[in-house]
C-alpha atoms as a PDB file:
ATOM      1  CA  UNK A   1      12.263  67.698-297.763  1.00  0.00           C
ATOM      2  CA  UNK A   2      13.533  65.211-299.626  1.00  0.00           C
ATOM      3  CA  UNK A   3      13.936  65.745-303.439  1.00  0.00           C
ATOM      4  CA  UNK A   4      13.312  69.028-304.495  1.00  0.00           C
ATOM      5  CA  UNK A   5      13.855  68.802-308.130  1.00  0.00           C
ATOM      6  CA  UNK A   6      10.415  68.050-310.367  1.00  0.00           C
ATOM      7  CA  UNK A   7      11.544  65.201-312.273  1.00  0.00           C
ATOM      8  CA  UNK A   8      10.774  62.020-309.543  1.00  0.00           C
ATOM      9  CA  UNK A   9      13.277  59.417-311.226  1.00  0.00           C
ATOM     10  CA  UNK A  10      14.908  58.679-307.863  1.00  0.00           C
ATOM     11  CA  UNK A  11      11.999  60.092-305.413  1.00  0.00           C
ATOM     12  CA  UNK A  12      12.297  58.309-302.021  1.00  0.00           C
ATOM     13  CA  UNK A  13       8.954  57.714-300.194  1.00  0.00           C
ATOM     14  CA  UNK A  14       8.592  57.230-296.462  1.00  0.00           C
ATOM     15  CA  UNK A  15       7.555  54.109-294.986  1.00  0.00           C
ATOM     16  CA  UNK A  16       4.771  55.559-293.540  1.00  0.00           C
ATOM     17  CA  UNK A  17       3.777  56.433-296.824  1.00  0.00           C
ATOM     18  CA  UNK A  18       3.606  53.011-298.387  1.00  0.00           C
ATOM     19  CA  UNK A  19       0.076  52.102-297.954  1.00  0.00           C
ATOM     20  CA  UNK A  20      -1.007  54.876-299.834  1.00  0.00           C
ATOM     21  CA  UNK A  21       0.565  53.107-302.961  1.00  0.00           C
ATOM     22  CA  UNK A  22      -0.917  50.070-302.531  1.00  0.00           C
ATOM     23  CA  UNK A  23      -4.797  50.988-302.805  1.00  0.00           C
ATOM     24  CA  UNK A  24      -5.904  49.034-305.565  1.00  0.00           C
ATOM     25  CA  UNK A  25      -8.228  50.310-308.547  1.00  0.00           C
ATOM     26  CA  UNK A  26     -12.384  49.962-307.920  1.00  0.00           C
ATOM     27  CA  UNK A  27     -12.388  48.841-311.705  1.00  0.00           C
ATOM     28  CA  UNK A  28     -11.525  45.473-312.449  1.00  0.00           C
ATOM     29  CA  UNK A  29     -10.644  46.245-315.877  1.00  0.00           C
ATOM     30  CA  UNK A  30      -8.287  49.048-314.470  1.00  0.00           C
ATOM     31  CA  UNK A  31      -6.672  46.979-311.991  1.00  0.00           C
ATOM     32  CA  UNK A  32      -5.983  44.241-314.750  1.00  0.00           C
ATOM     33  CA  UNK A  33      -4.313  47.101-316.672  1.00  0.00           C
ATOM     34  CA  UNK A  34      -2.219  47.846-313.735  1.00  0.00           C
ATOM     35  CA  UNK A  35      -3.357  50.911-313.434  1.00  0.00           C
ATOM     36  CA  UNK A  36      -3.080  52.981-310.188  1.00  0.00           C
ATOM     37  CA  UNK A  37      -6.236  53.830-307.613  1.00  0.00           C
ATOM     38  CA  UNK A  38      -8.033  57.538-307.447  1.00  0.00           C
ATOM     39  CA  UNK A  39      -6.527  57.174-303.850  1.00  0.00           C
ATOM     40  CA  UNK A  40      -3.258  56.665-304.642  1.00  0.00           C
ATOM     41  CA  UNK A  41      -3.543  59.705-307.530  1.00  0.00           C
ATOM     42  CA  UNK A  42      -4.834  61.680-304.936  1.00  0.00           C
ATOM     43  CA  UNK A  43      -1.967  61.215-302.290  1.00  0.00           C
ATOM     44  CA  UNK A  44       0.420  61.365-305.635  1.00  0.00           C
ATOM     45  CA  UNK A  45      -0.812  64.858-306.451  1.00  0.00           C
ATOM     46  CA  UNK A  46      -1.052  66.272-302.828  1.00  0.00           C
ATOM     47  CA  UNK A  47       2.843  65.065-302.837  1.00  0.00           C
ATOM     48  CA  UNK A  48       3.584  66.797-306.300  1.00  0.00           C
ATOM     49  CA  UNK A  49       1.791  70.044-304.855  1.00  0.00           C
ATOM     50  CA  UNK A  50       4.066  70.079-301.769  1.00  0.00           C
ATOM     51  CA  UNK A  51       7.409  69.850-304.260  1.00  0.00           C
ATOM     52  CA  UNK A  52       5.717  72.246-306.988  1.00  0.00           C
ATOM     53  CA  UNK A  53       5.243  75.034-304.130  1.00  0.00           C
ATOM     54  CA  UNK A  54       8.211  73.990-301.796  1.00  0.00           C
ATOM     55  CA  UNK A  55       5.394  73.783-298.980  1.00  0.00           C
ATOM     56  CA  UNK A  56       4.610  71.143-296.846  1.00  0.00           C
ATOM     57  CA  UNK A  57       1.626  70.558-294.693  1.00  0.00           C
ATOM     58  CA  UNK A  58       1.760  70.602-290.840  1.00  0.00           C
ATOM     59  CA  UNK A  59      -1.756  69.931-289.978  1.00  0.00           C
ATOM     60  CA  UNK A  60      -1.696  67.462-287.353  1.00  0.00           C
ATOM     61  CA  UNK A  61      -4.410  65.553-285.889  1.00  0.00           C
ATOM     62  CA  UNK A  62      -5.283  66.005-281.986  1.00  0.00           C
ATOM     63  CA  UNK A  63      -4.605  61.877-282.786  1.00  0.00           C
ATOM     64  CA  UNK A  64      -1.192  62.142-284.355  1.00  0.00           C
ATOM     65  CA  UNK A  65      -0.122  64.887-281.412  1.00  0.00           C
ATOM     66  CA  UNK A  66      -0.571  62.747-278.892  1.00  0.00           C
ATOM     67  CA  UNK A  67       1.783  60.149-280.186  1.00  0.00           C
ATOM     68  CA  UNK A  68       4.151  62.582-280.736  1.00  0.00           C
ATOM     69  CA  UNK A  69       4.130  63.860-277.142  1.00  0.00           C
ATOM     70  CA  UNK A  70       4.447  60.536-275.382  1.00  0.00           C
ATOM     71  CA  UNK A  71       6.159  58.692-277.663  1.00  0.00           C
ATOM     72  CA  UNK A  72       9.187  58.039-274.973  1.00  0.00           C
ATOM     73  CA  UNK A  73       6.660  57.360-272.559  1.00  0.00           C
ATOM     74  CA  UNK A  74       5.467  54.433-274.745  1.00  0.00           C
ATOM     75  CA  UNK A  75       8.466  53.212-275.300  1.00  0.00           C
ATOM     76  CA  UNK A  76       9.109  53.011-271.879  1.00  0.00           C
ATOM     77  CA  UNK A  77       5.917  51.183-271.004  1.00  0.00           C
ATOM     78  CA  UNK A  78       7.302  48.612-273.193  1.00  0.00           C
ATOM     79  CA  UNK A  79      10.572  48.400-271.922  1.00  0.00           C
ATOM     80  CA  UNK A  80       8.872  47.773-268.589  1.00  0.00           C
ATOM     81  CA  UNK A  81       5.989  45.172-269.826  1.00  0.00           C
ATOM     82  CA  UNK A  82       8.727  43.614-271.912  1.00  0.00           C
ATOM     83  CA  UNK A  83      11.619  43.513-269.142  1.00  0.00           C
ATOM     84  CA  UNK A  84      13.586  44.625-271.507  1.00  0.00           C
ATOM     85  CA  UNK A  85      15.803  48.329-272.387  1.00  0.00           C
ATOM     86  CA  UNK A  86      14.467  49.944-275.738  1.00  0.00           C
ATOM     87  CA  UNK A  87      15.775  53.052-276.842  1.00  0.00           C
ATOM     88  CA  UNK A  88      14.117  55.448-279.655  1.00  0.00           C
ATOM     89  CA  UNK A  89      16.524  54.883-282.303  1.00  0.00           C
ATOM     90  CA  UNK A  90      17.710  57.835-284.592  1.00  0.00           C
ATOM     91  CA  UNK A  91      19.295  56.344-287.594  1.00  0.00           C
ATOM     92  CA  UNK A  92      17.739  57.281-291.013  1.00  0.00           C
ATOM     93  CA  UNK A  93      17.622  54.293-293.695  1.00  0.00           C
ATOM     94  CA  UNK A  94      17.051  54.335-297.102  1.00  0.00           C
ATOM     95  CA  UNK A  95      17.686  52.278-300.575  1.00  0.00           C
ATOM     96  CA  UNK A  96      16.947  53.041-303.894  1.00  0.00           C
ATOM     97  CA  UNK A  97      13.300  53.296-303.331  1.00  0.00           C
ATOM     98  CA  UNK A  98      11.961  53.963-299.308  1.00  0.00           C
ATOM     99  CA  UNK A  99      13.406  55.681-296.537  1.00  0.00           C
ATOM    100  CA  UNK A 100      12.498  56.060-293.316  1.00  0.00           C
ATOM    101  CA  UNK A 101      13.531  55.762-289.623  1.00  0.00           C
ATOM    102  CA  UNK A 102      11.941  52.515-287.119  1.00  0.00           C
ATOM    103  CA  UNK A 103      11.233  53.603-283.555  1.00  0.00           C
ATOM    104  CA  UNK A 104      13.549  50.648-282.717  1.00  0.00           C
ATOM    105  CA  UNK A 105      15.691  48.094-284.699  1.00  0.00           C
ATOM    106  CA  UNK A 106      17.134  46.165-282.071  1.00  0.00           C
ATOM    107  CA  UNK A 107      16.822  42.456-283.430  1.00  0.00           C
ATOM    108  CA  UNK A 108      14.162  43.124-285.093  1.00  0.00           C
ATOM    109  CA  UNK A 109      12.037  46.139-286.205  1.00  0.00           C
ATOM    110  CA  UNK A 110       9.207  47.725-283.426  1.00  0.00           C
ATOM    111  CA  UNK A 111       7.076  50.594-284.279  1.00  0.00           C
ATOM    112  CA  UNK A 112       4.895  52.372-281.548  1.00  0.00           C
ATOM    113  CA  UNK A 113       1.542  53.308-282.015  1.00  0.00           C
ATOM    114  CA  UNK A 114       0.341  55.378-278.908  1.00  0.00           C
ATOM    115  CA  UNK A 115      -3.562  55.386-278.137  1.00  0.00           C
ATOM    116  CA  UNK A 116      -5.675  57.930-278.353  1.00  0.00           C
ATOM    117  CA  UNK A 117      -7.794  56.503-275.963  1.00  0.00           C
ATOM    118  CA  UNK A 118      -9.068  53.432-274.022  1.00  0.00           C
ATOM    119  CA  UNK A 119     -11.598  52.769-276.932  1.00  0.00           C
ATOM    120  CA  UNK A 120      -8.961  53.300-279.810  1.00  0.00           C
ATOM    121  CA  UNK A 121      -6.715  50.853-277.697  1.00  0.00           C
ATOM    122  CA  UNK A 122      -6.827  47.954-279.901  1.00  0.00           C
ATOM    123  CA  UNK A 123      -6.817  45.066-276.966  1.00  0.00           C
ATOM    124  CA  UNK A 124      -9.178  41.928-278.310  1.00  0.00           C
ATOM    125  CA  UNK A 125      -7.958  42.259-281.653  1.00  0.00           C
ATOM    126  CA  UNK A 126      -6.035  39.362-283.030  1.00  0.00           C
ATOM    127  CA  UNK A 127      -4.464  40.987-286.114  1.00  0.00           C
ATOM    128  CA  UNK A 128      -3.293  44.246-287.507  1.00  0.00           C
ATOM    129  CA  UNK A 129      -6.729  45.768-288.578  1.00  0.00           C
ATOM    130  CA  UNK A 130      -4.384  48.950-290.560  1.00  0.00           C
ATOM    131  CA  UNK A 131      -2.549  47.177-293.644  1.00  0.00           C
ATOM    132  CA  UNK A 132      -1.058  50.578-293.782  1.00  0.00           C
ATOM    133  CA  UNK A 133       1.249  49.737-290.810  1.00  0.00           C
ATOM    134  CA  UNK A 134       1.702  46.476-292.635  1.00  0.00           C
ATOM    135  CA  UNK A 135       2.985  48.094-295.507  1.00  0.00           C
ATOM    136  CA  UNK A 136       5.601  50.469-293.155  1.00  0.00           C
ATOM    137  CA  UNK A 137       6.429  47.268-291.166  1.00  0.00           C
ATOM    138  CA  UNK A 138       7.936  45.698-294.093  1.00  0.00           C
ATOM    139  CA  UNK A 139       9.491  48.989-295.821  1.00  0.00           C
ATOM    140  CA  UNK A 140      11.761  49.236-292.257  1.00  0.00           C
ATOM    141  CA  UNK A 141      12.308  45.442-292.550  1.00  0.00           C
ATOM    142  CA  UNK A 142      13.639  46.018-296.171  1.00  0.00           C
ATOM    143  CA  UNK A 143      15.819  48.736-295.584  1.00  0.00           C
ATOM    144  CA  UNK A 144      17.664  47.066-292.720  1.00  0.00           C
ATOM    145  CA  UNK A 145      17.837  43.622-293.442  1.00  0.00           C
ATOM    146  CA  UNK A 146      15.362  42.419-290.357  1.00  0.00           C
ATOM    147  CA  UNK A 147      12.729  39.418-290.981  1.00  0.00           C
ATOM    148  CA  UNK A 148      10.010  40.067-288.436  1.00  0.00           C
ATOM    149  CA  UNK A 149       8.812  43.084-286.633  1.00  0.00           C
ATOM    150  CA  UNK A 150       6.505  44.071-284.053  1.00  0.00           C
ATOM    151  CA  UNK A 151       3.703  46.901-283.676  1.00  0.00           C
ATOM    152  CA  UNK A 152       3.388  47.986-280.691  1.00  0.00           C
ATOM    153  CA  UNK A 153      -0.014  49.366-279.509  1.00  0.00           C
ATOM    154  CA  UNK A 154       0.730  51.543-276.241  1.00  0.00           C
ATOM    155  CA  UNK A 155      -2.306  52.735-274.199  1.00  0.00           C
ATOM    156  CA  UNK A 156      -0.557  55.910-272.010  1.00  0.00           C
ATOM    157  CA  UNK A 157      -1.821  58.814-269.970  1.00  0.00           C
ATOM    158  CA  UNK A 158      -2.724  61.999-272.334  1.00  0.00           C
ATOM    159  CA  UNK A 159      -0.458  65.131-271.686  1.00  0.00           C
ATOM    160  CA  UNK A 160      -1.971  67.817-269.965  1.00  0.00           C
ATOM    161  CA  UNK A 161      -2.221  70.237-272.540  1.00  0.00           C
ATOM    162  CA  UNK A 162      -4.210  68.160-274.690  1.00  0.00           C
ATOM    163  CA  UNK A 163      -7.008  67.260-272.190  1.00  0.00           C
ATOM    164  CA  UNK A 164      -7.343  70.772-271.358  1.00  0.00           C
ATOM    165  CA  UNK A 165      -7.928  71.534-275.076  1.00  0.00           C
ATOM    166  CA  UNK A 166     -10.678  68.885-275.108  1.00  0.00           C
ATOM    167  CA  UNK A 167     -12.173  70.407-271.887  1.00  0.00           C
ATOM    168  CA  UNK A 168     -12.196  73.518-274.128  1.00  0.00           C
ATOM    169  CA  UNK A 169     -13.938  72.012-276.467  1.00  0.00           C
ATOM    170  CA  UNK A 170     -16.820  70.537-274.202  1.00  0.00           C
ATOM    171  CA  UNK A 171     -17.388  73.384-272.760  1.00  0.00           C
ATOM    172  CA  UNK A 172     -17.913  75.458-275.460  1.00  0.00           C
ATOM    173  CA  UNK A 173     -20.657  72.924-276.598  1.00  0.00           C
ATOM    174  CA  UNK A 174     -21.871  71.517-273.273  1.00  0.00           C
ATOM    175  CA  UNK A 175     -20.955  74.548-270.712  1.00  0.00           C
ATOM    176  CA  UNK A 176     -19.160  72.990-268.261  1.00  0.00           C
ATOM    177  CA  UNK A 177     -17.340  75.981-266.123  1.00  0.00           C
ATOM    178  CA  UNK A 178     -18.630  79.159-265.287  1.00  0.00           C
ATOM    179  CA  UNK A 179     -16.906  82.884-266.372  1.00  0.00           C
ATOM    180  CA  UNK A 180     -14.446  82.305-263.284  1.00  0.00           C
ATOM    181  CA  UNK A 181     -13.091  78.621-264.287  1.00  0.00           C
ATOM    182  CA  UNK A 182     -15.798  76.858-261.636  1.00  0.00           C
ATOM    183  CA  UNK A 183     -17.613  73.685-262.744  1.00  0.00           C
ATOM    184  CA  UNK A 184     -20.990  73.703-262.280  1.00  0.00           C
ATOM    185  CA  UNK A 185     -21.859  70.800-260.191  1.00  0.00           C
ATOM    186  CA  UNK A 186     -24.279  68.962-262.125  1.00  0.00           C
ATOM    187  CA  UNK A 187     -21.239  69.301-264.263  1.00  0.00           C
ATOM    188  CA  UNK A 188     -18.511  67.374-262.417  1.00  0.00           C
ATOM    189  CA  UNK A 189     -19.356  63.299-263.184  1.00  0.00           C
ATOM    190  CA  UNK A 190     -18.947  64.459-267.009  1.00  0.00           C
ATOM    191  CA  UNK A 191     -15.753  66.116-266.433  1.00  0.00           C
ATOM    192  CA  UNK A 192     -14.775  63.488-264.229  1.00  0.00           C
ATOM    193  CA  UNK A 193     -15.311  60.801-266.935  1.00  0.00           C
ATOM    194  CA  UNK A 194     -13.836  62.676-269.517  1.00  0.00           C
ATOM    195  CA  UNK A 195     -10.417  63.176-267.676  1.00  0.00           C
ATOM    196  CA  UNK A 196     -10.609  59.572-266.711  1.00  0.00           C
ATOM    197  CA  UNK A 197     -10.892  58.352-270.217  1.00  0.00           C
ATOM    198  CA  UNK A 198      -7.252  59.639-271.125  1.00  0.00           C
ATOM    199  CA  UNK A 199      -5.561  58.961-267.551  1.00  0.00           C
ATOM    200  CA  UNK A 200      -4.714  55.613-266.572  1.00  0.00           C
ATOM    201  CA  UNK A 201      -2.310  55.626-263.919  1.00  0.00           C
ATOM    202  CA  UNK A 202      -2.846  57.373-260.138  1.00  0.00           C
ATOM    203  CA  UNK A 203       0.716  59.589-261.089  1.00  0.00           C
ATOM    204  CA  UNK A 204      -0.996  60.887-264.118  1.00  0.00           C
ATOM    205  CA  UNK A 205      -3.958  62.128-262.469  1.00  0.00           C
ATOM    206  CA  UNK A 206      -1.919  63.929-259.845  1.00  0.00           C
ATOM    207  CA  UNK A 207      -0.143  65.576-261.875  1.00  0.00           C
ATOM    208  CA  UNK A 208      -2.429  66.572-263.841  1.00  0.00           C
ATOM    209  CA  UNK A 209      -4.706  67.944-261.315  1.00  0.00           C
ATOM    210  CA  UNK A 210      -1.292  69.909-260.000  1.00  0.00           C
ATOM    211  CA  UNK A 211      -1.592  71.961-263.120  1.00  0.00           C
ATOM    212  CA  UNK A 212      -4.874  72.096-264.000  1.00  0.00           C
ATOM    213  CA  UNK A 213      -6.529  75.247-262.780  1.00  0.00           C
ATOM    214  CA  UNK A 214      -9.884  73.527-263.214  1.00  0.00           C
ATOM    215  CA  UNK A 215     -10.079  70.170-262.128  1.00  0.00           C
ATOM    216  CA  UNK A 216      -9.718  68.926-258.504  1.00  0.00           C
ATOM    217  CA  UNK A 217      -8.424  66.013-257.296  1.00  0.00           C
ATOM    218  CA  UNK A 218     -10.990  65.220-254.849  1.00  0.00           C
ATOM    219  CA  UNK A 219     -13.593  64.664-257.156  1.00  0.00           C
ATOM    220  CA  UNK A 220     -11.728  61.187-258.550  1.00  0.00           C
ATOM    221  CA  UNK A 221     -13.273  59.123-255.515  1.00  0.00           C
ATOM    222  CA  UNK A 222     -13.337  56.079-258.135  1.00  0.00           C
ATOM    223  CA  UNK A 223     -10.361  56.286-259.964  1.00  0.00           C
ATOM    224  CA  UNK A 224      -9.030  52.680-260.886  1.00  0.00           C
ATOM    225  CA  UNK A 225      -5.483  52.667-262.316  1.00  0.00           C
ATOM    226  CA  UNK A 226      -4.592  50.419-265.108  1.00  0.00           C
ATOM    227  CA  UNK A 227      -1.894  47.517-264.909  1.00  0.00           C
ATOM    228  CA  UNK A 228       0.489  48.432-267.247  1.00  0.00           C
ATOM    229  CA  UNK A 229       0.146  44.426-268.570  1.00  0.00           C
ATOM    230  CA  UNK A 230      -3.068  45.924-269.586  1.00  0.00           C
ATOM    231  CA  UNK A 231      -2.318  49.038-271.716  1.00  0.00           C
ATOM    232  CA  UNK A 232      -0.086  46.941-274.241  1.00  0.00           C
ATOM    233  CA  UNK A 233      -0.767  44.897-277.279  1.00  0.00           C
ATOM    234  CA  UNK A 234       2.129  43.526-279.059  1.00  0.00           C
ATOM    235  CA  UNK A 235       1.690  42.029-283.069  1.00  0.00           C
ATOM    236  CA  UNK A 236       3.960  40.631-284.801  1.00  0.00           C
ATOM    237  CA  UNK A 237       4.804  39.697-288.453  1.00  0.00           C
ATOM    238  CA  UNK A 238       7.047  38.133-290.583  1.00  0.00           C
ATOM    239  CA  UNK A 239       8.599  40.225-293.464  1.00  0.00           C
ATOM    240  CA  UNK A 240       6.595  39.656-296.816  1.00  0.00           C
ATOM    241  CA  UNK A 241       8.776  39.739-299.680  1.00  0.00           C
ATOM    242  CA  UNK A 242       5.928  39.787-302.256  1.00  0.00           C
ATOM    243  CA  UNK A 243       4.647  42.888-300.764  1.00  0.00           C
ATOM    244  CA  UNK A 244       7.485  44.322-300.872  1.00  0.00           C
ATOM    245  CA  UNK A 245       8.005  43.556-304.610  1.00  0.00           C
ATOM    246  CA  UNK A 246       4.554  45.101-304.808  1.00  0.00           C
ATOM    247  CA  UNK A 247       5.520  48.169-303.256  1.00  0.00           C
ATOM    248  CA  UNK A 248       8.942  48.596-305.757  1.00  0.00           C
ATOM    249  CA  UNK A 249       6.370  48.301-308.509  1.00  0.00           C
ATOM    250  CA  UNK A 250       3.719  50.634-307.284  1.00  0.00           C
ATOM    251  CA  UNK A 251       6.595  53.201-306.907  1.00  0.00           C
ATOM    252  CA  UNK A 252       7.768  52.792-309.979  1.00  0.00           C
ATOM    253  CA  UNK A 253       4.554  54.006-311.738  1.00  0.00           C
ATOM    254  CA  UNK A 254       4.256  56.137-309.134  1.00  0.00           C
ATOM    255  CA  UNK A 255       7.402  57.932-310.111  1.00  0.00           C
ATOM    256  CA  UNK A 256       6.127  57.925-313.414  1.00  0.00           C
ATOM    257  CA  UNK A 257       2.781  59.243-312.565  1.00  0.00           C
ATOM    258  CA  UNK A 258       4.793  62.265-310.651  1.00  0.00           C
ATOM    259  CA  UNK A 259       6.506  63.105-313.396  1.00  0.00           C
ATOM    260  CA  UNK A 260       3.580  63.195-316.237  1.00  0.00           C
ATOM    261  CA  UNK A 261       2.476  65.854-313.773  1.00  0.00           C
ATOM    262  CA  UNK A 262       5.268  67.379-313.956  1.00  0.00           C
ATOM    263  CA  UNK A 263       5.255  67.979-317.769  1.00  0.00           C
ATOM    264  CA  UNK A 264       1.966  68.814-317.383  1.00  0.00           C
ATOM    265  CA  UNK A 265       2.926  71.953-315.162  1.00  0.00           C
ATOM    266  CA  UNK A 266       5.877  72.721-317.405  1.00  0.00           C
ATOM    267  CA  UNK A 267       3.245  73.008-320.200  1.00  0.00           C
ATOM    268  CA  UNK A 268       1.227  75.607-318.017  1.00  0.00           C
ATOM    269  CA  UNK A 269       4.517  77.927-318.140  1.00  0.00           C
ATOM    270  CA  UNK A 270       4.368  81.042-319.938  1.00  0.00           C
ATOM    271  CA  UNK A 271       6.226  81.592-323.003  1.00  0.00           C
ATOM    272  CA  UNK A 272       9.078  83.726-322.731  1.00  0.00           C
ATOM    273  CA  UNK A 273       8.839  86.808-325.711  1.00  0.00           C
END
């Protein structure tokens, strides 16, 4: 993690942690003071807590695993849609202020966002509906020099493992198999659809129904595969150098919120007899 010590003089936040910082007060009166939001106090204190312990949270999101698992594969449906060779590229960046490593930086800055599912895929919208991604477009942007970047929506078949575990979860609410791993038939449209919803190409589904000890191939009569023309959605922006001055002064009291806290834990410490 990075900087372990309690006083935050020269604390580096993420890219992807931007946004947070830029929540604006409910108050007028404490937004004209230039005060910061309960949200942002919140995150700030959550961050703190991780540091104070030396602990850091792993929860994960069924929404957030998913990206992580196919994040090649959405990479390569770009490369394909786009003609064009991307790699996933490794190099950490960082100034005074952010750090953070793009997915790719050739040119100009991409970031991936993988799908959960055909009704998260984000494919009539005209503009980037998360200002958080805004806000981590322009923090890679800054820290290497680019002027426009795209994010990349990716719409991509869902590993195995994680259907299964939402097969698991219907079927502990809506009974779909019997005690030997049989769905009932009455059963089989529902599965059907549900397995449908996070496969979009004819490969996927075979393999999946390969390992799946539960599903059969037969009963996808209807499948329709996606074109992959259709399971992309590409937006780009120009970097914003007022936001970014924004951001520099939202982490500056930031840092200085971090570190009231931490005098306020060194206060809590016993005294020594």
């Amino acid at each position: 993690m990075e900087n372990q010590s309690l006083n935050f003089d020269n604390y580096l936040f993420r890219c992807s942690s931007l946004g947070k910082l830029l929540t604006e007060p409910q108050s007028k009166a404490e937004k004209e003071a230039g005060l910061l939001s309960k949200t942002t106090e919140s995150y700030l204190q959550s961050l703190h807590k991780e540091v104070l312990f030396k602990r850091k949270s792993d929860l994960r999101s069924k929404y957030l695993d998913k990206g992580i698992q196919v994040e090649e594969q959405s990479l390569t449906l770009y490369s394909n849609t786009s003609k064009n060779i991307f790699f996933k590229n490794e190099k950490y960046f960082k100034n005074d202020f952010i750090c953070g490593t793009p997915d790719n930086c050739k040119g100009i800055i991409r970031d991936i966002k993988s799908s959960w599912d055909y009704t998260t895929f984000p494919f009539y919208d005209k503009e980037i509906k998360n200002k958080d991604y805004i806000a981590q477009l322009n923090g890679y942007m800054e820290l290497t020099g680019q002027e426009e970047a795209e994010l990349i929506y990716c719409l991509v078949d869902t590993p195995t493992r994680i259907i299964n575990d939402e097969l698991r979860r219907a079927d502990w609410k809506m009974l779909l198999f019997d005690n030997n791993g049989n769905a009932y038939e009455e059963k089989i449209d529902l599965i059907v659809e549900m397995v449908s919803n996070m496969i979009y190409t004819e490969k996927g589904l075979l393999d999946f129904c390969n390992e799946s000890e539960l599903v059969r191939l037969e009963w996808f009569d209807n499948f329709r595969e996606v074109p992959e023309w259709l399971r992309i959605k590409v937006f780009k922006i120009k970097k914003d150098q007022e936001l970014i001055n924004a951001i520099y002064s939202k982490i500056e009291k930031s840092r200085t919120y971090l570190n009231n806290l931490s005098l306020k834990v060194a206060n809590l410490m016993p005294v020594e007899i």
